[in-house]
PDB file of N, CA and C in Angstrom:
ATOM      1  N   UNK A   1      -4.474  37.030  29.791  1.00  0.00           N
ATOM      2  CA  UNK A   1      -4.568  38.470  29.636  1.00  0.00           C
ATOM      3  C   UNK A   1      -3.348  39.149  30.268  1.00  0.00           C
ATOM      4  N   UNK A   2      -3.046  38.772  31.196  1.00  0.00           N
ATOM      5  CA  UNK A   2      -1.543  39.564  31.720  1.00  0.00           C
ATOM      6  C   UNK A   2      -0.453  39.594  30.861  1.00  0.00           C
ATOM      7  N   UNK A   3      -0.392  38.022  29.881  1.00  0.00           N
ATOM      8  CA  UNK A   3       1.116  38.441  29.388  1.00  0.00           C
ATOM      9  C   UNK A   3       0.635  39.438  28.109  1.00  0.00           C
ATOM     10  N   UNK A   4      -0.659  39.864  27.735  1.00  0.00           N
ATOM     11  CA  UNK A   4      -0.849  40.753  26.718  1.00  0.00           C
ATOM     12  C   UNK A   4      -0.098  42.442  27.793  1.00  0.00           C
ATOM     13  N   UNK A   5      -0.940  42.158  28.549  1.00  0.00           N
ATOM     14  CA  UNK A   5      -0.158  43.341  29.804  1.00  0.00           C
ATOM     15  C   UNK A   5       1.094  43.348  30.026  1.00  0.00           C
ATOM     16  N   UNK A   6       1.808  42.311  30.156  1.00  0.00           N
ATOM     17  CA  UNK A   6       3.274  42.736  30.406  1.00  0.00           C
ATOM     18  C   UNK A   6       3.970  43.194  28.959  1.00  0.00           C
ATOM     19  N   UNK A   7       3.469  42.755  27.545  1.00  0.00           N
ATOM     20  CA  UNK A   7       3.930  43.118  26.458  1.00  0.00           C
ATOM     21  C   UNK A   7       4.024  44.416  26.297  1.00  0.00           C
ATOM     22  N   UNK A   8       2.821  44.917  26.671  1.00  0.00           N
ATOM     23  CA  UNK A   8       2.055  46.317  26.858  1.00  0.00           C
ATOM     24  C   UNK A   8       3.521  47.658  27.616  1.00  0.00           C
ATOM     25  N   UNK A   9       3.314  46.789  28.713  1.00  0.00           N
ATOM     26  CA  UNK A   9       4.306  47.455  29.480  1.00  0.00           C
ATOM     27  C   UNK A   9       5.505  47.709  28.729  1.00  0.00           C
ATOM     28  N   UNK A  10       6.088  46.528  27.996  1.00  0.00           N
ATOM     29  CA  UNK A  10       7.387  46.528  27.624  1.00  0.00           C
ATOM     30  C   UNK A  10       7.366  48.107  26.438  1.00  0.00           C
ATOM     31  N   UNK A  11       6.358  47.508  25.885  1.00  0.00           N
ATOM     32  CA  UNK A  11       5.852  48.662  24.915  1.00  0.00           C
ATOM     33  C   UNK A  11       5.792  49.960  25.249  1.00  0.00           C
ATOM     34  N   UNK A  12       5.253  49.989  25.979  1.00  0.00           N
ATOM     35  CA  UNK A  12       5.296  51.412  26.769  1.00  0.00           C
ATOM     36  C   UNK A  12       7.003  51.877  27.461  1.00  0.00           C
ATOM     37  N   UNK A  13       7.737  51.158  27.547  1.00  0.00           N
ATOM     38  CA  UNK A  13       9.442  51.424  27.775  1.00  0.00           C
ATOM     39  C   UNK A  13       9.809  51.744  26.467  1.00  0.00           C
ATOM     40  N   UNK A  14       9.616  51.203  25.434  1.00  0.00           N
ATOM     41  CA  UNK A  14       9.994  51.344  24.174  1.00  0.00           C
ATOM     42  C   UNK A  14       9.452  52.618  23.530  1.00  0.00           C
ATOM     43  N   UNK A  15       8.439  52.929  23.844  1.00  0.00           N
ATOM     44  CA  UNK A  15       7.485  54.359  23.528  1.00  0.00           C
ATOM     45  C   UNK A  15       8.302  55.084  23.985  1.00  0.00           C
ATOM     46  N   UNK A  16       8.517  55.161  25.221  1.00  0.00           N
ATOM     47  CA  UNK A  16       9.202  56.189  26.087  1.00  0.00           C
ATOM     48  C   UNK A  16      10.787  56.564  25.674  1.00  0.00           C
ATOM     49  N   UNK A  17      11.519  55.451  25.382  1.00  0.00           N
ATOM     50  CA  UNK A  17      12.632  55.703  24.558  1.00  0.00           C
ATOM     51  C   UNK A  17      12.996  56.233  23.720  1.00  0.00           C
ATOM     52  N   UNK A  18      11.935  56.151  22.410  1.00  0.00           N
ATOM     53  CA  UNK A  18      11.919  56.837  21.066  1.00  0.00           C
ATOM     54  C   UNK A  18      11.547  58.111  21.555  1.00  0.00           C
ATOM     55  N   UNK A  19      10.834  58.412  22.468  1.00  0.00           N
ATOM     56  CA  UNK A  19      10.073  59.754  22.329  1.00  0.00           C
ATOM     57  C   UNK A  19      11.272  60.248  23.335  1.00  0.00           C
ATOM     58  N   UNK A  20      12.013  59.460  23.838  1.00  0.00           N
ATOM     59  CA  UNK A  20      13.257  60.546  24.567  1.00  0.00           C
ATOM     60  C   UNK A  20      13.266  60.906  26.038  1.00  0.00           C
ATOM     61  N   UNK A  21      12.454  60.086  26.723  1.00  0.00           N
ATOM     62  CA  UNK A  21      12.362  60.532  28.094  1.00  0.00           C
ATOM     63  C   UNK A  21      12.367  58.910  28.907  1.00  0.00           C
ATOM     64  N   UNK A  22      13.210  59.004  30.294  1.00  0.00           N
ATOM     65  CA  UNK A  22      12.682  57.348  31.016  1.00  0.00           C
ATOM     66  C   UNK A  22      10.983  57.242  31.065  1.00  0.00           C
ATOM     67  N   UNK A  23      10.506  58.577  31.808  1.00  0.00           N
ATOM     68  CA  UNK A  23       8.927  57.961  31.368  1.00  0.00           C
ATOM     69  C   UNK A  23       8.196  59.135  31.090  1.00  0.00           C
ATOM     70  N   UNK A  24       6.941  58.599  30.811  1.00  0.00           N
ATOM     71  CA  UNK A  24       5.909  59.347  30.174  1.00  0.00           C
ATOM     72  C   UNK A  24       4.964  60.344  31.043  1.00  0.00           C
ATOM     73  N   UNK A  25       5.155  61.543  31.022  1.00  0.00           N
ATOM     74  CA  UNK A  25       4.142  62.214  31.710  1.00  0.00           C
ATOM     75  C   UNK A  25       3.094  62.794  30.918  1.00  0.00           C
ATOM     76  N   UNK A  26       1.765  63.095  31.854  1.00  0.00           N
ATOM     77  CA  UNK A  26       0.770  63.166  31.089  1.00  0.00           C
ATOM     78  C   UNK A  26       0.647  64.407  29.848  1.00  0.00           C
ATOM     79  N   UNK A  27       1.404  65.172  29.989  1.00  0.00           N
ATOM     80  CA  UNK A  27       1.643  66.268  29.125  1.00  0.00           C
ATOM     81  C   UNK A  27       2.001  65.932  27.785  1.00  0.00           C
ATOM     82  N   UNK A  28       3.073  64.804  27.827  1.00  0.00           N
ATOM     83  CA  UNK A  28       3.496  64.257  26.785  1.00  0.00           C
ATOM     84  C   UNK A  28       2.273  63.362  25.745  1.00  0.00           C
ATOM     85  N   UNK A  29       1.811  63.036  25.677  1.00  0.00           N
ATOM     86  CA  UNK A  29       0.991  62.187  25.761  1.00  0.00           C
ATOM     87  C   UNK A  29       0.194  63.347  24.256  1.00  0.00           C
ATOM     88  N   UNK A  30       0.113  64.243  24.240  1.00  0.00           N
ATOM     89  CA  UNK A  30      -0.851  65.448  23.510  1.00  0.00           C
ATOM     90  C   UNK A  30       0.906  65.296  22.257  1.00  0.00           C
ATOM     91  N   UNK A  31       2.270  65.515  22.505  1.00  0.00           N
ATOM     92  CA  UNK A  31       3.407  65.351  21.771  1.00  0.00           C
ATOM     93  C   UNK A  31       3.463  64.225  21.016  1.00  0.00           C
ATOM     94  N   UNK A  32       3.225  62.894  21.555  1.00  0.00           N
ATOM     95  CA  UNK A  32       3.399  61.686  20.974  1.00  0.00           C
ATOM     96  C   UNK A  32       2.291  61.538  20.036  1.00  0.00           C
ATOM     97  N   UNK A  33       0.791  62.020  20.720  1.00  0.00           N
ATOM     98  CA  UNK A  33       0.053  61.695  19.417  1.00  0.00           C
ATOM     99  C   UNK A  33       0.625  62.655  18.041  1.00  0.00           C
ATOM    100  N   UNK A  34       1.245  63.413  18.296  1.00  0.00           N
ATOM    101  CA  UNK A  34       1.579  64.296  17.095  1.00  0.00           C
ATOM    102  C   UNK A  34       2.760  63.971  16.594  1.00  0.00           C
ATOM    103  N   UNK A  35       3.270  63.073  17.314  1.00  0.00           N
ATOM    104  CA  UNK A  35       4.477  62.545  16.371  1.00  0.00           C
ATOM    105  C   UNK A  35       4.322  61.475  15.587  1.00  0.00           C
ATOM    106  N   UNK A  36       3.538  60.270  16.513  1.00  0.00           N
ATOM    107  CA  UNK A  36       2.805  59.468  15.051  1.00  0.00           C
ATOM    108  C   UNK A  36       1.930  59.885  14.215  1.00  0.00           C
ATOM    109  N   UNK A  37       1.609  60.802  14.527  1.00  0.00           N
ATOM    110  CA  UNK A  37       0.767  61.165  12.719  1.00  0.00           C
ATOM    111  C   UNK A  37       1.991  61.905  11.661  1.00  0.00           C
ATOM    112  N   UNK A  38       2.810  62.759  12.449  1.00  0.00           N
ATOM    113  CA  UNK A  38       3.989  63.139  11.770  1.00  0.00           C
ATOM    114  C   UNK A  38       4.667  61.886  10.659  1.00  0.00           C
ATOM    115  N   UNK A  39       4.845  60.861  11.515  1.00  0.00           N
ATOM    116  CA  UNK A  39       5.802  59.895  11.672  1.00  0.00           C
ATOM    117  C   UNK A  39       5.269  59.145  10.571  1.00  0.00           C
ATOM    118  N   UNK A  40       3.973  58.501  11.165  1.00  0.00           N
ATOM    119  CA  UNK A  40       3.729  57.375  10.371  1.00  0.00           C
ATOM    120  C   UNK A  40       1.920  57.512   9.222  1.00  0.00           C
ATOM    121  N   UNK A  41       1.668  58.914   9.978  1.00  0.00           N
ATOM    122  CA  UNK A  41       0.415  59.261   9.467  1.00  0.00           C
ATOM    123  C   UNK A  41      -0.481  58.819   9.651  1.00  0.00           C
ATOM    124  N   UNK A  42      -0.288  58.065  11.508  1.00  0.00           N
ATOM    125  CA  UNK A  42      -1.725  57.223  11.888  1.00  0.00           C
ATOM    126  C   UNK A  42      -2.245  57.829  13.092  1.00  0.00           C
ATOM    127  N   UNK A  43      -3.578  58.934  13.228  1.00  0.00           N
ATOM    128  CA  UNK A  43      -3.968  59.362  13.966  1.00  0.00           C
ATOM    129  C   UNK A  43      -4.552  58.338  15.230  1.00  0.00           C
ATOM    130  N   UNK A  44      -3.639  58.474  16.037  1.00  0.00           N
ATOM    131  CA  UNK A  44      -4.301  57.836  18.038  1.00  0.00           C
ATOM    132  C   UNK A  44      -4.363  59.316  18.810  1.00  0.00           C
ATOM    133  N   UNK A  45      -5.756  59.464  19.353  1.00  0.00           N
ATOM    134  CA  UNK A  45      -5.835  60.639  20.200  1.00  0.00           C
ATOM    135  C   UNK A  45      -5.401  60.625  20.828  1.00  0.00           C
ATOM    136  N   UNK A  46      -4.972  61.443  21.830  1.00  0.00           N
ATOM    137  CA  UNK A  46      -3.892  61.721  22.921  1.00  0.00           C
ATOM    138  C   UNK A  46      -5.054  61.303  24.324  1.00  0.00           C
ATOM    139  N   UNK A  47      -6.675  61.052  24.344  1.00  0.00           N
ATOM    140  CA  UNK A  47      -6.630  60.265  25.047  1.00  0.00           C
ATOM    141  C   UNK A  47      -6.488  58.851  25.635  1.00  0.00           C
ATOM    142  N   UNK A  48      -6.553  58.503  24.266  1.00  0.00           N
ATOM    143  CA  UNK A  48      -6.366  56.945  23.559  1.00  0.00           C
ATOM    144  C   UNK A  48      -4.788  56.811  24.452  1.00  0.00           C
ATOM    145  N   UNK A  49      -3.861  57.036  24.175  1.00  0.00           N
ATOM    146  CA  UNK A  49      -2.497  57.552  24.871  1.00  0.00           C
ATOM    147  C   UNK A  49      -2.544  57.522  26.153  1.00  0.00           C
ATOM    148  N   UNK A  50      -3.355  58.678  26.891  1.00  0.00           N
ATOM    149  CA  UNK A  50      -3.499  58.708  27.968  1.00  0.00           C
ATOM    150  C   UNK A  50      -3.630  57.274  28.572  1.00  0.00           C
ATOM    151  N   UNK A  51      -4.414  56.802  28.156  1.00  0.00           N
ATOM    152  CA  UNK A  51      -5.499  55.443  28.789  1.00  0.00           C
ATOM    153  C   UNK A  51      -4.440  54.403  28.427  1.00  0.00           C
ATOM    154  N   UNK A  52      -3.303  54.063  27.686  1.00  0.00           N
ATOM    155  CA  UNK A  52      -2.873  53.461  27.442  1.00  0.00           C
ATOM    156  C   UNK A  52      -1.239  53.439  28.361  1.00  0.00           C
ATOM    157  N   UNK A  53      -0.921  54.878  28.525  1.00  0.00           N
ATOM    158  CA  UNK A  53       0.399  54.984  29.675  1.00  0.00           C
ATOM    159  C   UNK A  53      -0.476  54.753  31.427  1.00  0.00           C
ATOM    160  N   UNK A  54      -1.857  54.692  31.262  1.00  0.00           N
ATOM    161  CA  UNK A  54      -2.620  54.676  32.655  1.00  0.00           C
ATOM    162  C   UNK A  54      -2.398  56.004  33.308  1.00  0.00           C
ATOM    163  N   UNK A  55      -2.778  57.538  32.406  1.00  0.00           N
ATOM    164  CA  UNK A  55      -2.984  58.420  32.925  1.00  0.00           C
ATOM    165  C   UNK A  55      -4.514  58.377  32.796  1.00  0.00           C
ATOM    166  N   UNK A  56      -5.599  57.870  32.067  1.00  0.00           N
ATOM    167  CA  UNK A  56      -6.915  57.844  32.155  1.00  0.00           C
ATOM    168  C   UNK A  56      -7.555  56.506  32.651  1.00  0.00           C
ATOM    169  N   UNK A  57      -8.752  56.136  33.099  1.00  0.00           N
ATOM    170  CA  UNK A  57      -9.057  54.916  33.695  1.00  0.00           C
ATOM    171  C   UNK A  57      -9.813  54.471  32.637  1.00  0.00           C
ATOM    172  N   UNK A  58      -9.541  53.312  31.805  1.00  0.00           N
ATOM    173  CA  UNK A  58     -10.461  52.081  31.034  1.00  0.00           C
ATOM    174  C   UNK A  58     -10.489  50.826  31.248  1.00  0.00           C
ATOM    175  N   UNK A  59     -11.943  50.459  30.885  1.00  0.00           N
ATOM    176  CA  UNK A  59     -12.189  49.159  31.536  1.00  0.00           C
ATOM    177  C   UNK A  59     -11.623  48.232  30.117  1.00  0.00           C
ATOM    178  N   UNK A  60     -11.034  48.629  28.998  1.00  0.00           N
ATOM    179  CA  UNK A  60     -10.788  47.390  28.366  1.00  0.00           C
ATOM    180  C   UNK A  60      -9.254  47.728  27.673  1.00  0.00           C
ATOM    181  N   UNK A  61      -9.068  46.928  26.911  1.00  0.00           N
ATOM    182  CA  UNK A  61      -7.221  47.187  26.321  1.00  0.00           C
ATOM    183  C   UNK A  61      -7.611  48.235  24.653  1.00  0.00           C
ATOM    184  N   UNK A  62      -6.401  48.470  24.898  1.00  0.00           N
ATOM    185  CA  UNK A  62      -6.111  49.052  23.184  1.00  0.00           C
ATOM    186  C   UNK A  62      -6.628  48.456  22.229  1.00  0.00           C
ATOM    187  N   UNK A  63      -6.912  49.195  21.344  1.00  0.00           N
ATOM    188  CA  UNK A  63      -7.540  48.303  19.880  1.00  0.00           C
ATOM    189  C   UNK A  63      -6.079  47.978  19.176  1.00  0.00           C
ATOM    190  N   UNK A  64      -6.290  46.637  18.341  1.00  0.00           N
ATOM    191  CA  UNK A  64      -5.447  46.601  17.654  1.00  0.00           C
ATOM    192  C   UNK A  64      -4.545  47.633  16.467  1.00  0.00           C
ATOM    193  N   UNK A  65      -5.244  49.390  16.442  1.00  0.00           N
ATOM    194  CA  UNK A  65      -4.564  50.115  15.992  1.00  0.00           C
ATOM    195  C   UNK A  65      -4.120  51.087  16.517  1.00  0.00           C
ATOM    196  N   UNK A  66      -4.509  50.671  17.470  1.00  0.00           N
ATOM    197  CA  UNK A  66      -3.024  51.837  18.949  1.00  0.00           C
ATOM    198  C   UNK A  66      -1.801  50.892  18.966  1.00  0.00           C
ATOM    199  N   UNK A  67      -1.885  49.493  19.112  1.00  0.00           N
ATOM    200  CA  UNK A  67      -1.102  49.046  19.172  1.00  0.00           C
ATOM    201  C   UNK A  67      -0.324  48.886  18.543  1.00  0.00           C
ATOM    202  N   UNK A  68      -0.785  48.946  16.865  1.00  0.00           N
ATOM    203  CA  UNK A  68      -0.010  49.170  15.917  1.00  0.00           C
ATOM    204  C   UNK A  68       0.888  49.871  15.582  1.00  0.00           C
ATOM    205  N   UNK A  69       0.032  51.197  15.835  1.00  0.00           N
ATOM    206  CA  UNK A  69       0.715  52.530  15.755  1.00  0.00           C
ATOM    207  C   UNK A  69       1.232  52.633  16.787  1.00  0.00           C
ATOM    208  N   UNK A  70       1.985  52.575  17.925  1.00  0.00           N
ATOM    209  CA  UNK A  70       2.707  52.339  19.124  1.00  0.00           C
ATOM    210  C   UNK A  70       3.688  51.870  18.434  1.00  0.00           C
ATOM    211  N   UNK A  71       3.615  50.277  17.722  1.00  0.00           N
ATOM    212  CA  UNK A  71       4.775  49.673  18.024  1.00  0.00           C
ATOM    213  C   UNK A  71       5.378  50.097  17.202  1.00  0.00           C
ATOM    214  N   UNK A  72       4.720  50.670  15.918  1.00  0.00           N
ATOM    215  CA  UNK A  72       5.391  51.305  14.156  1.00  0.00           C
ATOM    216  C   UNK A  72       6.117  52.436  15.066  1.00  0.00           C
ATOM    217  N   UNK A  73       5.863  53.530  16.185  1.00  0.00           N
ATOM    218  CA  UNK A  73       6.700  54.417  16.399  1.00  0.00           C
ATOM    219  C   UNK A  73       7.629  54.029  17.381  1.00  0.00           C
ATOM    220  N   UNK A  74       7.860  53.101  18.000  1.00  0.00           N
ATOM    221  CA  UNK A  74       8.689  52.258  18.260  1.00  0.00           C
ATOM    222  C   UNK A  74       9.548  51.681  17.837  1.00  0.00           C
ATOM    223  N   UNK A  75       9.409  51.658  16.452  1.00  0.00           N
ATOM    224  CA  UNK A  75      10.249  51.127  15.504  1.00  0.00           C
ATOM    225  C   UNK A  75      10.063  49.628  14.882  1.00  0.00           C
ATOM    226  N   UNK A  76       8.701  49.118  15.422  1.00  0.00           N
ATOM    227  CA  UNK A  76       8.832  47.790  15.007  1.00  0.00           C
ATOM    228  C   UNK A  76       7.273  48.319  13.493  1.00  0.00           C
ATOM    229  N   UNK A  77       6.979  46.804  12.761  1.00  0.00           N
ATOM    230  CA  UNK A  77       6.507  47.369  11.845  1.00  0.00           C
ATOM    231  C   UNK A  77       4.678  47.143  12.029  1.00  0.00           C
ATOM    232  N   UNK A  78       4.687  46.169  13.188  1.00  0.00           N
ATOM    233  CA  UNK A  78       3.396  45.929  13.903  1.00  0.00           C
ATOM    234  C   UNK A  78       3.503  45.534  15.097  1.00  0.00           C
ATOM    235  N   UNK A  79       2.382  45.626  15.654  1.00  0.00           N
ATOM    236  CA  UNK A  79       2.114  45.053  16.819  1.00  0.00           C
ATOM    237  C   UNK A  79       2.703  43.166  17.040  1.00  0.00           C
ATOM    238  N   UNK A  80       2.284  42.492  15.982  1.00  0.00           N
ATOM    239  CA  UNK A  80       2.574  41.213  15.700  1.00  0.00           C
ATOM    240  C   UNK A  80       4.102  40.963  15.913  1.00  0.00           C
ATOM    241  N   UNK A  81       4.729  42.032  15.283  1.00  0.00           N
ATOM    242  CA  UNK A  81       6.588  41.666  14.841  1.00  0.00           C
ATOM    243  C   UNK A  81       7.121  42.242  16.497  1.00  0.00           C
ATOM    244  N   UNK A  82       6.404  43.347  16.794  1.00  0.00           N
ATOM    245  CA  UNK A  82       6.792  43.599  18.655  1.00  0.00           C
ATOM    246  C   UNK A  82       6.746  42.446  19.181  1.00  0.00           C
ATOM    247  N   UNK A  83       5.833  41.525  19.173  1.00  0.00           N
ATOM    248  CA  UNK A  83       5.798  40.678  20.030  1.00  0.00           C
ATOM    249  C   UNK A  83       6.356  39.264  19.799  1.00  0.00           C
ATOM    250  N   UNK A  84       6.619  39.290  18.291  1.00  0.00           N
ATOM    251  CA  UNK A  84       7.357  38.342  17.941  1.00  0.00           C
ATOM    252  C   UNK A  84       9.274  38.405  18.220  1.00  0.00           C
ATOM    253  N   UNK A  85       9.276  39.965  18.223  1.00  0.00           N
ATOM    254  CA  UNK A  85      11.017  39.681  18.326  1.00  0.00           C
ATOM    255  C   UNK A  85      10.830  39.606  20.022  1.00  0.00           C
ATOM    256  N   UNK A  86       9.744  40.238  21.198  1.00  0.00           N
ATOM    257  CA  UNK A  86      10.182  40.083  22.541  1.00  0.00           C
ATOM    258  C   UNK A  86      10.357  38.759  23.109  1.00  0.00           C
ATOM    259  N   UNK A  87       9.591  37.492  22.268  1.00  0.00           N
ATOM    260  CA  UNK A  87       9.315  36.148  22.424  1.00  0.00           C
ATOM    261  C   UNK A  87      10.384  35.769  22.162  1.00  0.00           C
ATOM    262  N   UNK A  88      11.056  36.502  20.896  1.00  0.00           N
ATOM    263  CA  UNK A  88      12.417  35.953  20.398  1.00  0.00           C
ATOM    264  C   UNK A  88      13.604  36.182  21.023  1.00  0.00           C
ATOM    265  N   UNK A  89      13.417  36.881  21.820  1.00  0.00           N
ATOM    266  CA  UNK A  89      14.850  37.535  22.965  1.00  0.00           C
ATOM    267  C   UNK A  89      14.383  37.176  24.411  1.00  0.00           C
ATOM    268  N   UNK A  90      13.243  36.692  24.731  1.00  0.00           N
ATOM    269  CA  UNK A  90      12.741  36.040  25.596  1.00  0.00           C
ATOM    270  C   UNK A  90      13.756  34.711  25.654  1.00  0.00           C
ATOM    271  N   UNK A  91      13.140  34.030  24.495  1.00  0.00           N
ATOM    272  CA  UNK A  91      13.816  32.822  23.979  1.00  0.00           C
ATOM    273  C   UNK A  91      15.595  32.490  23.870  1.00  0.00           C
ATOM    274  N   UNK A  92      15.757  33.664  23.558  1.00  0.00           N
ATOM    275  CA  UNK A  92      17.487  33.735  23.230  1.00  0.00           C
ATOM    276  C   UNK A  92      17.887  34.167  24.703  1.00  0.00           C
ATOM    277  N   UNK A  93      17.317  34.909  25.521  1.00  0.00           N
ATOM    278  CA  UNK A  93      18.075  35.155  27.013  1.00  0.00           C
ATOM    279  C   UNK A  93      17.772  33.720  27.897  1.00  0.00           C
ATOM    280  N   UNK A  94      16.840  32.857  27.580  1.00  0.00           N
ATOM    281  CA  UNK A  94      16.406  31.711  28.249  1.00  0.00           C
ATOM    282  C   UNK A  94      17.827  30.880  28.031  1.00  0.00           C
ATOM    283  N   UNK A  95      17.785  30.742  26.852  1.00  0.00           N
ATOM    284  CA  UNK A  95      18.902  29.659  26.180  1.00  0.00           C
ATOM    285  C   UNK A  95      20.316  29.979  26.386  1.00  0.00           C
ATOM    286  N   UNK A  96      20.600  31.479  26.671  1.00  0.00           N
ATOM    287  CA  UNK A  96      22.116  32.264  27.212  1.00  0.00           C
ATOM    288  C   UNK A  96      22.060  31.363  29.091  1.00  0.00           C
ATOM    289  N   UNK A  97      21.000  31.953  29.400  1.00  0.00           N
ATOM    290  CA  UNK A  97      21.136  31.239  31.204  1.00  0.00           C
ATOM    291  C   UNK A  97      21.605  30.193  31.079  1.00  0.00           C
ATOM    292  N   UNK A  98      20.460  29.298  30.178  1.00  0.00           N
ATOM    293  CA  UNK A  98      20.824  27.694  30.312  1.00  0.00           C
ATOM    294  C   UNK A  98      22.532  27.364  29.901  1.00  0.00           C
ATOM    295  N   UNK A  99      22.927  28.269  28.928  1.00  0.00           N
ATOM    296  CA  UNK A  99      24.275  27.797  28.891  1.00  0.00           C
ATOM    297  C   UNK A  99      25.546  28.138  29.475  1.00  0.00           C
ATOM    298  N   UNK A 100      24.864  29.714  29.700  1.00  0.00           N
ATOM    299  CA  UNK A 100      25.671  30.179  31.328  1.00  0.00           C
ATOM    300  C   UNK A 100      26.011  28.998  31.858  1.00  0.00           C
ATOM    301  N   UNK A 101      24.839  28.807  32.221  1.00  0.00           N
ATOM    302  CA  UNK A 101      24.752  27.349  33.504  1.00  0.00           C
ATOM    303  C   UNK A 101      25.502  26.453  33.532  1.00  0.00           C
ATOM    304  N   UNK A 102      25.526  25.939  32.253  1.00  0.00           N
ATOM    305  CA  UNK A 102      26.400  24.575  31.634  1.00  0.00           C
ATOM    306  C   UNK A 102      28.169  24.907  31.857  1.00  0.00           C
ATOM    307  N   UNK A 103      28.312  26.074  31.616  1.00  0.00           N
ATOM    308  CA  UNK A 103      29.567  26.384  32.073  1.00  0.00           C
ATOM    309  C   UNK A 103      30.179  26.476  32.756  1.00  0.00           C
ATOM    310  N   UNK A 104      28.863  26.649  34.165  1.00  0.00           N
ATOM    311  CA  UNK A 104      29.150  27.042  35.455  1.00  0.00           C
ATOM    312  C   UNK A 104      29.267  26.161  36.174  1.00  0.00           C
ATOM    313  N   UNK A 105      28.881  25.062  35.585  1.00  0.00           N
ATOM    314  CA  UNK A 105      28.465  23.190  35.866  1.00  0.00           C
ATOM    315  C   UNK A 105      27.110  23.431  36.576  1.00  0.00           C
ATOM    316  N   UNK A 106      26.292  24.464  36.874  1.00  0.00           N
ATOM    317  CA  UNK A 106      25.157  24.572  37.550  1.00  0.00           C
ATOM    318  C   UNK A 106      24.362  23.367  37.021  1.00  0.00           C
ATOM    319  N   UNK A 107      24.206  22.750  35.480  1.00  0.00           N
ATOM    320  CA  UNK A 107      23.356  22.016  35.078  1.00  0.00           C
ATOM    321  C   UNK A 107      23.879  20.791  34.800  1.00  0.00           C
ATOM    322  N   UNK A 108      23.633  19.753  35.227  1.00  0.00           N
ATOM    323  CA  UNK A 108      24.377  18.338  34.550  1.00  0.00           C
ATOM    324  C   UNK A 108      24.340  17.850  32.793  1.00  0.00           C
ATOM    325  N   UNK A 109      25.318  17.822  32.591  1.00  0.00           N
ATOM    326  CA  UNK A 109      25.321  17.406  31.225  1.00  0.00           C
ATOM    327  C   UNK A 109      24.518  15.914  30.780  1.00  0.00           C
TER     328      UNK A 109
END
């Protein structure tokens, strides 16, 4: 369950970007829902939002169509492809160190 949480997080940097600010205050939150329905024409209430930047307290995660609609105004085209390109640059910064390394002789050939 955490690395669904740290995705989350990342997500929430990426929210915050598109919408134009380092972070999200609770005011905003009533703006963003009105920009994805603008945007993409998928209504998430602005407390749904709330609960999701952790300006409201819930005991469980986003449904799979906050997340959706998050990552579509984010710019990705689902929730699925968010987490597939962060795995994928996960993957590609892993493999940059390792060869950093190799250069650095840090790693034995």
């Amino acid at each position: 369950m955490k690395k669904k949480r740290d995705f989350q997080s990342y997500l929430r940097k990426q929210v915050s970007s598109v919408y134009g600010s380092e972070s999200i205050e609770i005011q905003d939150c009533k703006k963003i829902s009105i920009e994805i329905f603008i945007r993409h024409r998928n209504y998430i209430s602005e407390s749904s939002i709330k609960r999701f930047f952790g300006f409201l307290p819930g005991p469980y995660l986003p449904s799979p169509f906050v997340l959706n609609s998050l990552s579509q105004f984010a710019g990705f085209n689902c929730w699925d492809e968010f987490l597939q390109r962060i795995e994928a640059k996960k993957h590609q910064n892993k493999k940059c160190t390792y060869l950093q390394g190799r250069l650095n002789g840090d790693y034995p050939a």
